[in-house]
Protein backbone atom coordinates (compact mmCIF):
# COMPACT_ATOMS: atom_id res chain seq x y z
CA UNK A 1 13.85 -20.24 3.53
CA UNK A 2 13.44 -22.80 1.10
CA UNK A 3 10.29 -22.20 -0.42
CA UNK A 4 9.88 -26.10 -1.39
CA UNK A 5 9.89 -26.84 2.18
CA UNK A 6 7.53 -23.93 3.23
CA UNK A 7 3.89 -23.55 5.36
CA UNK A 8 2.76 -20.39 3.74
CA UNK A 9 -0.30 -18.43 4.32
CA UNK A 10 -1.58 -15.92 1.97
CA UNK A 11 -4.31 -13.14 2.72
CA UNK A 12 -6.48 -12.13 0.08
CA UNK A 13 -5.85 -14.98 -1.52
CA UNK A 14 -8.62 -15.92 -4.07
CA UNK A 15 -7.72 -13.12 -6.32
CA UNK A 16 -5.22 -10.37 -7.74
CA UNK A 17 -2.25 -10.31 -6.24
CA UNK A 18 -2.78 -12.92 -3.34
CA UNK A 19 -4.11 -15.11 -6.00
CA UNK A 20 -0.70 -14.94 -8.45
CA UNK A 21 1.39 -15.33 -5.13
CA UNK A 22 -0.37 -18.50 -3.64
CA UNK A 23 -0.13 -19.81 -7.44
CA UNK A 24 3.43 -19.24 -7.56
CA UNK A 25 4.40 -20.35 -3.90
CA UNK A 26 2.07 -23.85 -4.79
CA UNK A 27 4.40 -24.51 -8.06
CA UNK A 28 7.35 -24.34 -6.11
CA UNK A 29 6.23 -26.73 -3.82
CA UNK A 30 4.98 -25.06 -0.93
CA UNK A 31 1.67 -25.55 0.89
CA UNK A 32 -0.62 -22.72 0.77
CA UNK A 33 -3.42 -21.71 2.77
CA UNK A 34 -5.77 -19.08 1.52
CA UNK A 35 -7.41 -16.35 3.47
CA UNK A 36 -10.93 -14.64 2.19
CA UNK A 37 -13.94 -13.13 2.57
CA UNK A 38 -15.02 -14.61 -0.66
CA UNK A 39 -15.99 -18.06 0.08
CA UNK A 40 -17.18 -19.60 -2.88
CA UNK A 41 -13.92 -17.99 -5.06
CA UNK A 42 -11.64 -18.89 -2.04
CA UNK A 43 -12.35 -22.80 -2.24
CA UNK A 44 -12.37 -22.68 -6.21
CA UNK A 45 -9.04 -21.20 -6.63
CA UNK A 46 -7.53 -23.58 -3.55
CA UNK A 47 -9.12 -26.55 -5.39
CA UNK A 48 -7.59 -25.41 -8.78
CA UNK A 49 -4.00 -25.02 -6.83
CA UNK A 50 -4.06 -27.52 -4.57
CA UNK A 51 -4.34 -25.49 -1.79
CA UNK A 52 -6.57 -25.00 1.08
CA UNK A 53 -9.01 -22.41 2.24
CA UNK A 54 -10.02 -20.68 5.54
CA UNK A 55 -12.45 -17.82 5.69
CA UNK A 56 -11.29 -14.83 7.44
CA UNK A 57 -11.94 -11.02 8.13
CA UNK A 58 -8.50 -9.80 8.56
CA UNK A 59 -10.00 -6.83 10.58
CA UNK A 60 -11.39 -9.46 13.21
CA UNK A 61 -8.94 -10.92 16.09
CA UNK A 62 -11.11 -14.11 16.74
CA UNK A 63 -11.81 -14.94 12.85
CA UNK A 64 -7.94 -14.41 11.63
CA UNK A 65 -7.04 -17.11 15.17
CA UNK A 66 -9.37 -19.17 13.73
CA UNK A 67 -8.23 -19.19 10.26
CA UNK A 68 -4.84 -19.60 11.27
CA UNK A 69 -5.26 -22.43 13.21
CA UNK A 70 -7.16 -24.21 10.37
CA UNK A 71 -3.88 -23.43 8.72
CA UNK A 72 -1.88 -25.15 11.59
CA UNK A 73 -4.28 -28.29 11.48
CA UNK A 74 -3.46 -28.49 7.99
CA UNK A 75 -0.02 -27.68 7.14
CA UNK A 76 1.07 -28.67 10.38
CA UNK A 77 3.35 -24.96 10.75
CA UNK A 78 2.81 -21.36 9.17
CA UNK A 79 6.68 -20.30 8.10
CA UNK A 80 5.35 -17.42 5.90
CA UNK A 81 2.16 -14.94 5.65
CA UNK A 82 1.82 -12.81 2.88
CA UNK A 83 -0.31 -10.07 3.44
CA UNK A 84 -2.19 -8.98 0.11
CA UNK A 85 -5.95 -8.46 1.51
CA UNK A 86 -6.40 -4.76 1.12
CA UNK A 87 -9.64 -1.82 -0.27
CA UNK A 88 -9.29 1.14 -2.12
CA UNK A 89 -11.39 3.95 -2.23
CA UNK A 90 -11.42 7.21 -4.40
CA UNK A 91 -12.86 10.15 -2.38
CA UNK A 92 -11.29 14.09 -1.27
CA UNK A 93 -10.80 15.55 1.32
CA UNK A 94 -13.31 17.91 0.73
CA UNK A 95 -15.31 17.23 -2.12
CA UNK A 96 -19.06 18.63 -3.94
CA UNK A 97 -20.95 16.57 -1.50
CA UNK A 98 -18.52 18.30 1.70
CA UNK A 99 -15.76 16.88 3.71
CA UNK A 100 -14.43 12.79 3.22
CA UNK A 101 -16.33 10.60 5.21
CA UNK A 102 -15.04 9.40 8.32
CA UNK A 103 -16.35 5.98 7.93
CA UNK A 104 -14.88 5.09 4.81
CA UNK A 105 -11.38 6.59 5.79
CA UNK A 106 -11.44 4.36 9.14
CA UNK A 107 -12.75 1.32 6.80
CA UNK A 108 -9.41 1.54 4.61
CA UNK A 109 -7.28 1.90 7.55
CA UNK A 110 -8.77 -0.54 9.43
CA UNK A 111 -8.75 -3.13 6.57
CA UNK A 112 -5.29 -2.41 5.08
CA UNK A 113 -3.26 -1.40 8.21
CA UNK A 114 -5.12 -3.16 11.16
CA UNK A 115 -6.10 -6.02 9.26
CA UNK A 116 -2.77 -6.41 7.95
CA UNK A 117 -0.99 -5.75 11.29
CA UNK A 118 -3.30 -8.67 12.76
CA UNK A 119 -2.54 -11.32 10.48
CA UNK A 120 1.18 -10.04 11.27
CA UNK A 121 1.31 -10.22 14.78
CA UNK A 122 -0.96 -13.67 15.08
CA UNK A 123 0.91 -15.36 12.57
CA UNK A 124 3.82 -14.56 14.32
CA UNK A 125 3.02 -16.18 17.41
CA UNK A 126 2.70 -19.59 15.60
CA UNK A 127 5.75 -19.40 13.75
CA UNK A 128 7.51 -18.74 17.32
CA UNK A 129 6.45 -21.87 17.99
CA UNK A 130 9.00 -23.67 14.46
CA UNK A 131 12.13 -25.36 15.09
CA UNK A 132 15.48 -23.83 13.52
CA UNK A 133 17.17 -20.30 13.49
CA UNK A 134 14.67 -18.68 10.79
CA UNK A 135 11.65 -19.23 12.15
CA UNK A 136 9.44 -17.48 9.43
CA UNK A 137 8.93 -14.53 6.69
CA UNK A 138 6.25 -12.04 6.65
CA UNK A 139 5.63 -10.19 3.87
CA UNK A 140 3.11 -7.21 3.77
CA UNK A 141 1.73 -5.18 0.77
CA UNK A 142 2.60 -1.20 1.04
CA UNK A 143 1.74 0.79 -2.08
CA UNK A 144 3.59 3.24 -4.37
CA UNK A 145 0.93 5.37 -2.95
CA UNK A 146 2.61 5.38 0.38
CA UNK A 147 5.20 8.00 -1.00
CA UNK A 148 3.33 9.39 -4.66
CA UNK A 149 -0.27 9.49 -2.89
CA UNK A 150 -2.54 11.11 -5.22
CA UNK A 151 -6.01 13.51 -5.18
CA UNK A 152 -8.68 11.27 -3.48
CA UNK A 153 -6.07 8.98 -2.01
CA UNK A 154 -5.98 10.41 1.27
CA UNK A 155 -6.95 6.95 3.25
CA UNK A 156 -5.36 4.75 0.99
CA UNK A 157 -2.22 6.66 1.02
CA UNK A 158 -2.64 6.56 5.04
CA UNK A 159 -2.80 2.84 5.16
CA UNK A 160 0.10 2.09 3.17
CA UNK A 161 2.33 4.80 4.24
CA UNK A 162 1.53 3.13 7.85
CA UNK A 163 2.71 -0.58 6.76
CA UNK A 164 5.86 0.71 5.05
CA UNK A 165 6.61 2.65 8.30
CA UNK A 166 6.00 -0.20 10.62
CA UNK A 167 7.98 -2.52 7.94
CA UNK A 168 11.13 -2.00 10.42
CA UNK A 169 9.67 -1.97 13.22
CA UNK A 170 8.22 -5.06 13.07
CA UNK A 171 11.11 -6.63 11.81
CA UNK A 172 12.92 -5.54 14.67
CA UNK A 173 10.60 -6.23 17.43
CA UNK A 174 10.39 -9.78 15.47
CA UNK A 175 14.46 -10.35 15.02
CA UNK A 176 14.66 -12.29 18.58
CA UNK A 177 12.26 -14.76 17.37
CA UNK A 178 14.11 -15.11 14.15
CA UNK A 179 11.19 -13.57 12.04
CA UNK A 180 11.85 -11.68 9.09
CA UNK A 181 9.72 -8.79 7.87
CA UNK A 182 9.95 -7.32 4.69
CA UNK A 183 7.18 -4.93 2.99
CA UNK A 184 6.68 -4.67 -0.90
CA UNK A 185 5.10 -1.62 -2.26
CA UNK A 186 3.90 -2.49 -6.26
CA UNK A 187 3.31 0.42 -8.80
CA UNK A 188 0.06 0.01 -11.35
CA UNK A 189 -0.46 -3.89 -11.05
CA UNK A 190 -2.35 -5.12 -13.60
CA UNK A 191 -5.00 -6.60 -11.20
CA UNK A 192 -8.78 -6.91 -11.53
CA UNK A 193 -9.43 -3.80 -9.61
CA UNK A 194 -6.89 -1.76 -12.40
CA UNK A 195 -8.15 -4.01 -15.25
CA UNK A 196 -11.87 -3.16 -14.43
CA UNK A 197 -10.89 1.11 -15.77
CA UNK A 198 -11.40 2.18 -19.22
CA UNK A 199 -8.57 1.17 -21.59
CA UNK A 200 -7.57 4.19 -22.06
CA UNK A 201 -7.21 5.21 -18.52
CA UNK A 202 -4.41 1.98 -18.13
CA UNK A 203 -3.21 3.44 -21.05
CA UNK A 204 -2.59 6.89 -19.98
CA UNK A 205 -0.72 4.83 -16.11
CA UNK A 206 1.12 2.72 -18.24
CA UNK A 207 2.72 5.52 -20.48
CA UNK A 208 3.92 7.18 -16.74
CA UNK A 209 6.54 4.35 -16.08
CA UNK A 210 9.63 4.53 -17.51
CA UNK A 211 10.91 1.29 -18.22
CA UNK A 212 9.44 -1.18 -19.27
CA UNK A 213 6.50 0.72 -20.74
CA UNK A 214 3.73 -1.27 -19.17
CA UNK A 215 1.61 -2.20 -16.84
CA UNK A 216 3.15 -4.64 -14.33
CA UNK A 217 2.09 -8.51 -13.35
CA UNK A 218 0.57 -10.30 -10.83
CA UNK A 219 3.33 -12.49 -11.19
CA UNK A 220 5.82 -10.01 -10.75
CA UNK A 221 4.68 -9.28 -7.60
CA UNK A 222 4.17 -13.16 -6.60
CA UNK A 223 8.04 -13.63 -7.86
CA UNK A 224 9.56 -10.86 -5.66
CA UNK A 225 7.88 -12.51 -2.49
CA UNK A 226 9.32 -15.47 -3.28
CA UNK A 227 12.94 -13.66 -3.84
CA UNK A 228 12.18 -12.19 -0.07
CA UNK A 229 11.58 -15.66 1.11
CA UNK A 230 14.61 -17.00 -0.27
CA UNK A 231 17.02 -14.46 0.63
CA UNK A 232 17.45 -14.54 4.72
CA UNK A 233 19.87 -11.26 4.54
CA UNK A 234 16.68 -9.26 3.31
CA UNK A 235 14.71 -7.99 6.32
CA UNK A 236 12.92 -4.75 7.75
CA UNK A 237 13.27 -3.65 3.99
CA UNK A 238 10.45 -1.94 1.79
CA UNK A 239 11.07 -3.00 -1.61
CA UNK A 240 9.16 -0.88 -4.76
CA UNK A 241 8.42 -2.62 -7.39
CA UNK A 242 6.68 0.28 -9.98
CA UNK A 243 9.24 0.04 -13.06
CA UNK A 244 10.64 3.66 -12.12
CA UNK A 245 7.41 5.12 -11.88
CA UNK A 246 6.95 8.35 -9.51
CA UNK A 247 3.33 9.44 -9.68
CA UNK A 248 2.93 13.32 -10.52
């Protein structure tokens, strides 16, 4: 796909890692729809690109069909979706207060899996409808987590084992189309939710990975999704990007 040429649409987009990739997509030429809850950050970020901005719960089928067809009426195609709207909670299994809460484990799940597998399976529909062999590119956001899940992770871990494990899957079911799916799953991203920890704690997660000895970017992450949009032989992959890091 050539990214200059591209209709992308990018949940999650008026911050973190949405943010960096609809940045990156928009200085390569592409147009960029955003997708937030936040409406008053989603239409000052898409003014500051150049982009535009549809409010959306990814968790809702008749708000995501909405904000995709804004994204339709104003790009004119979706060829890519990048899925980067996602929740994290800290709480155990069984904990001082008793056993995790059933609510907040089904609001994870239901925000980073189901909410990601929406935007998926909408967004394919309208790229189904694009001219050409390669149709489009969806790209979701797994988690280190998914394999190095640690204490209080239990739902987070959950979610984002479930979107690497559907990665091929999707792809497959997708293929006939000629839809590519591809799943990144980022290490300890400096992002606001990281940055907002003590320094010491990022500290302490940057000293775990190897090389380099840092925290990673926003950027980084926005640079690998375009890399998977570029390259039409990658597909059905899940792709770390953590700097060698295996949580303990």
């Amino acid at each position: 796909m050539h990214i200059g040429n591209s209709a992308a649409v990018v949940t999650g987009g008026a911050s973190g890692l949405g943010a960096a990739t609809a940045r990156a997509l928009r200085a390569s030429g592409a147009q960029v729809t955003l997708l937030d809850r936040n409406i008053a950050a989603g239409e000052a970020f898409a003014a500051e690109i150049g982009a535009q901005f549809a409010e959306a719960d990814v968790t809702d089928e008749a708000s995501v069909a909405a904000a995709l067809a804004q994204a339709v009426r104003a790009m004119g195609a979706i060829t890519a979706l990048i899925n980067c709207a996602g929740i994290v909670i800290g709480e155990r299994t069984l904990g001082r207060d008793g056993p995790h809460g059933l609510a907040s484990f089904r609001r994870v799940v239901d925000v980073n899996l189901v909410g990601s597998f929406n935007c998926a399976r909408l967004a394919a529909a309208e790229m189904a409808k694009n001219a050409g062999e390669e149709k489009g590119v969806i790209v979701n956001t797994a988690s280190v987590a998914a394999f190095d899940g640690q204490k209080g992770q239990a739902a987070y871990a959950a979610s984002k084992a479930a979107i690497a494990g559907m990665t091929l899957p999707l792809a497959r079911d997708l293929a006939g189309f000629g839809i590519r799916v591809c799943a990144i799953a980022p290490g300890v991203i400096a992002t606001p939710m990281l940055e907002s920890l003590p320094a010491e704690v990022q500290a302490s997660l940057a000293a775990e990975v190897p090389f380099p000895k840092r925290l990673g970017r926003p950027e980084e992450y926005a640079a690998l999704v375009l890399s998977i949009l570029e390259n039409e032989y990658l597909n059905g992959d899940v792709i770390r990007l953590d700097g060698a890091l295996r949580m303990r």
